[in-house]
C-alpha atoms as a PDB file:
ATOM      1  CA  UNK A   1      13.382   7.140  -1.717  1.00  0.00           C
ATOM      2  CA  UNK A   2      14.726   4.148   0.377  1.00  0.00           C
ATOM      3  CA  UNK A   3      12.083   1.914   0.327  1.00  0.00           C
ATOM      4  CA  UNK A   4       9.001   1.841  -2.411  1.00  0.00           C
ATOM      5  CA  UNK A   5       6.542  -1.709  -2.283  1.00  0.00           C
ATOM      6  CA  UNK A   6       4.500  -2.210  -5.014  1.00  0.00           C
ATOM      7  CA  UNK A   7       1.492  -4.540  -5.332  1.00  0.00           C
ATOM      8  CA  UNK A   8      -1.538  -5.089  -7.854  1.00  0.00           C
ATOM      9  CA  UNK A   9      -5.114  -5.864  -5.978  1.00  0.00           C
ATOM     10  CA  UNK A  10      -8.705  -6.536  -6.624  1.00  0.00           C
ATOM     11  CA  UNK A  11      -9.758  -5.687  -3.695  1.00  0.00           C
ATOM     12  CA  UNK A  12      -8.026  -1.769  -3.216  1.00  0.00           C
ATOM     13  CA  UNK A  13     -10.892   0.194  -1.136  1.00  0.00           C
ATOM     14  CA  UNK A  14     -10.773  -2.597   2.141  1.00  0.00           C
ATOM     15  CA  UNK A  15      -7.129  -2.684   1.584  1.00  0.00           C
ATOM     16  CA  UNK A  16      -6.789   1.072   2.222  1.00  0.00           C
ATOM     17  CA  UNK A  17      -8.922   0.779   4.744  1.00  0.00           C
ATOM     18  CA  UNK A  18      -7.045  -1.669   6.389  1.00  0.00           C
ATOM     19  CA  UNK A  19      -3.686  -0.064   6.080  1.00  0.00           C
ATOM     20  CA  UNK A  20      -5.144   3.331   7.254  1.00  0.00           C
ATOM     21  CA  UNK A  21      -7.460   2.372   9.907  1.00  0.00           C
ATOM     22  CA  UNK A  22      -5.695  -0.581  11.497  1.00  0.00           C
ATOM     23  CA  UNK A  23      -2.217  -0.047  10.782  1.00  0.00           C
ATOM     24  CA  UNK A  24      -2.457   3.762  10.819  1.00  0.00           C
ATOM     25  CA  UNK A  25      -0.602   4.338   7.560  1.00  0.00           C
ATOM     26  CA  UNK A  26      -1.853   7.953   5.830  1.00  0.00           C
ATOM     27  CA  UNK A  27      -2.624   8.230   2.341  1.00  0.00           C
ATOM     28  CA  UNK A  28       0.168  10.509   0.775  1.00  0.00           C
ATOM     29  CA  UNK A  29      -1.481  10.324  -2.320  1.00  0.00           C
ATOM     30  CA  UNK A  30      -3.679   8.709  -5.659  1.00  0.00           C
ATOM     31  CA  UNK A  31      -4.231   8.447  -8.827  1.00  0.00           C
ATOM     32  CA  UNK A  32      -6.981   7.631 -11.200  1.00  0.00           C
ATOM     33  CA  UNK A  33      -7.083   5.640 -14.513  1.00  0.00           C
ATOM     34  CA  UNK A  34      -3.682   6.071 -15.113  1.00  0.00           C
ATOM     35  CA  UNK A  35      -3.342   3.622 -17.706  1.00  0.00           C
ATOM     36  CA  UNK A  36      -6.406   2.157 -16.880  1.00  0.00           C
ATOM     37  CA  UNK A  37      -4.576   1.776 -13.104  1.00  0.00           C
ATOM     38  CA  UNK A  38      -6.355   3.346 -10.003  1.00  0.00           C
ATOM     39  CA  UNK A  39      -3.750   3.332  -6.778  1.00  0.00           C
ATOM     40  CA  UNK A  40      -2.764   4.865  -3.647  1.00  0.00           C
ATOM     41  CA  UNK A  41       0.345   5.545  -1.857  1.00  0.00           C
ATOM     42  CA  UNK A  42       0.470   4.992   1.839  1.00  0.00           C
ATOM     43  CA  UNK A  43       3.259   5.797   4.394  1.00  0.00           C
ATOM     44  CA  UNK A  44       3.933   7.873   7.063  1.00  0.00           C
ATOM     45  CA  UNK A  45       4.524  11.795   5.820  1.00  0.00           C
ATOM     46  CA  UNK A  46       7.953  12.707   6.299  1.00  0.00           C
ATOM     47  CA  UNK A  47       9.359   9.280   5.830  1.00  0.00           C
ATOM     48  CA  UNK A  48      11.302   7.859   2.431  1.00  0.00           C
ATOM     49  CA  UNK A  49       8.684   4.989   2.232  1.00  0.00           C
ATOM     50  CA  UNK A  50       5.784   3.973   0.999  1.00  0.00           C
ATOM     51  CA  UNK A  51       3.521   1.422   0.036  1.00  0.00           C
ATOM     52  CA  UNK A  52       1.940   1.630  -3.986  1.00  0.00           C
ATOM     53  CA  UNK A  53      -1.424  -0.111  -4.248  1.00  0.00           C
ATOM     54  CA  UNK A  54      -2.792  -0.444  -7.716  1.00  0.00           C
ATOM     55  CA  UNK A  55      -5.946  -1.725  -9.088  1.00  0.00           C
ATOM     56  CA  UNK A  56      -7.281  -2.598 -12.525  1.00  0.00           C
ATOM     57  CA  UNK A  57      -9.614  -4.556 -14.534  1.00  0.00           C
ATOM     58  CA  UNK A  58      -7.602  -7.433 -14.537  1.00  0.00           C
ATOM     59  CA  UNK A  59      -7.148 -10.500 -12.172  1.00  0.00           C
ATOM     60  CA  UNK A  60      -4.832 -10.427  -9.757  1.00  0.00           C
ATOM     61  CA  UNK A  61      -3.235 -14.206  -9.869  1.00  0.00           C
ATOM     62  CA  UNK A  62      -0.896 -14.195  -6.503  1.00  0.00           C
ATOM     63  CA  UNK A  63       0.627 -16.783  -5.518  1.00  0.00           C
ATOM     64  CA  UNK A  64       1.276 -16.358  -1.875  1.00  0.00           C
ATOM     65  CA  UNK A  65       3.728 -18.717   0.015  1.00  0.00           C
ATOM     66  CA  UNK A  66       5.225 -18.432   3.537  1.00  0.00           C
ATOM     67  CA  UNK A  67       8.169 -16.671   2.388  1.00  0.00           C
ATOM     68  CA  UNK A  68       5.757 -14.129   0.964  1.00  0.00           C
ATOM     69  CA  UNK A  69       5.509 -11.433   3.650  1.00  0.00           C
ATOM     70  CA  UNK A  70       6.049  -7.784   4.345  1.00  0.00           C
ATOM     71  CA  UNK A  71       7.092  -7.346   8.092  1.00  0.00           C
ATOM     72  CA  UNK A  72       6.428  -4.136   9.447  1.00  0.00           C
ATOM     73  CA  UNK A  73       8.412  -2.619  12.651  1.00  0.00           C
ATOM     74  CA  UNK A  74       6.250  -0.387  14.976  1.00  0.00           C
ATOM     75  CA  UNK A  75       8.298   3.029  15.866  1.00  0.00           C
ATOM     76  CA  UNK A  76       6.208   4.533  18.308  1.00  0.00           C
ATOM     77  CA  UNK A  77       8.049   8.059  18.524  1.00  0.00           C
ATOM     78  CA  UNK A  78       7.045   8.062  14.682  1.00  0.00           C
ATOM     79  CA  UNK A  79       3.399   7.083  14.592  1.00  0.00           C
ATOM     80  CA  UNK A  80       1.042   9.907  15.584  1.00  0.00           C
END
């Protein structure tokens, strides 16, 4: 794997939706109470990416700055 990011939500179902249905990521795969974690990988299949979503009972307490960005590249002769 090249590149894994890994992030801890509240809010997991609109997330995947907005990853899938806007960005036009595909869900490689899930899990469910794994450790009392729900999550989803995302990506493009093929590619030695992906994004890790997880969810739980807990709060999620980010602390988003301007430095605190994921910048994606489109690579149209990728995306189908």
């Amino acid at each position: 794997m090249i590149f894994r990011y890994a992030r801890h939500t509240n809010k997991l179902t609109p997330l995947v939706a907005f990853y899938t249905n806007i960005i036009g990521l595909k869900k490689l795969g899930e899990f469910q109470n794994h450790s009392n974690y729900n999550g989803v990988f995302l990506g493009l299949p093929g590619l030695d990416w992906h994004l890790e979503f997880t969810e739980s009972r807990e709060n999620v307490n980010h602390k988003p700055d301007e430095d605190d960005i994921m910048a994606l590249k489109e690579a149209q002769s990728r995306i189908q």
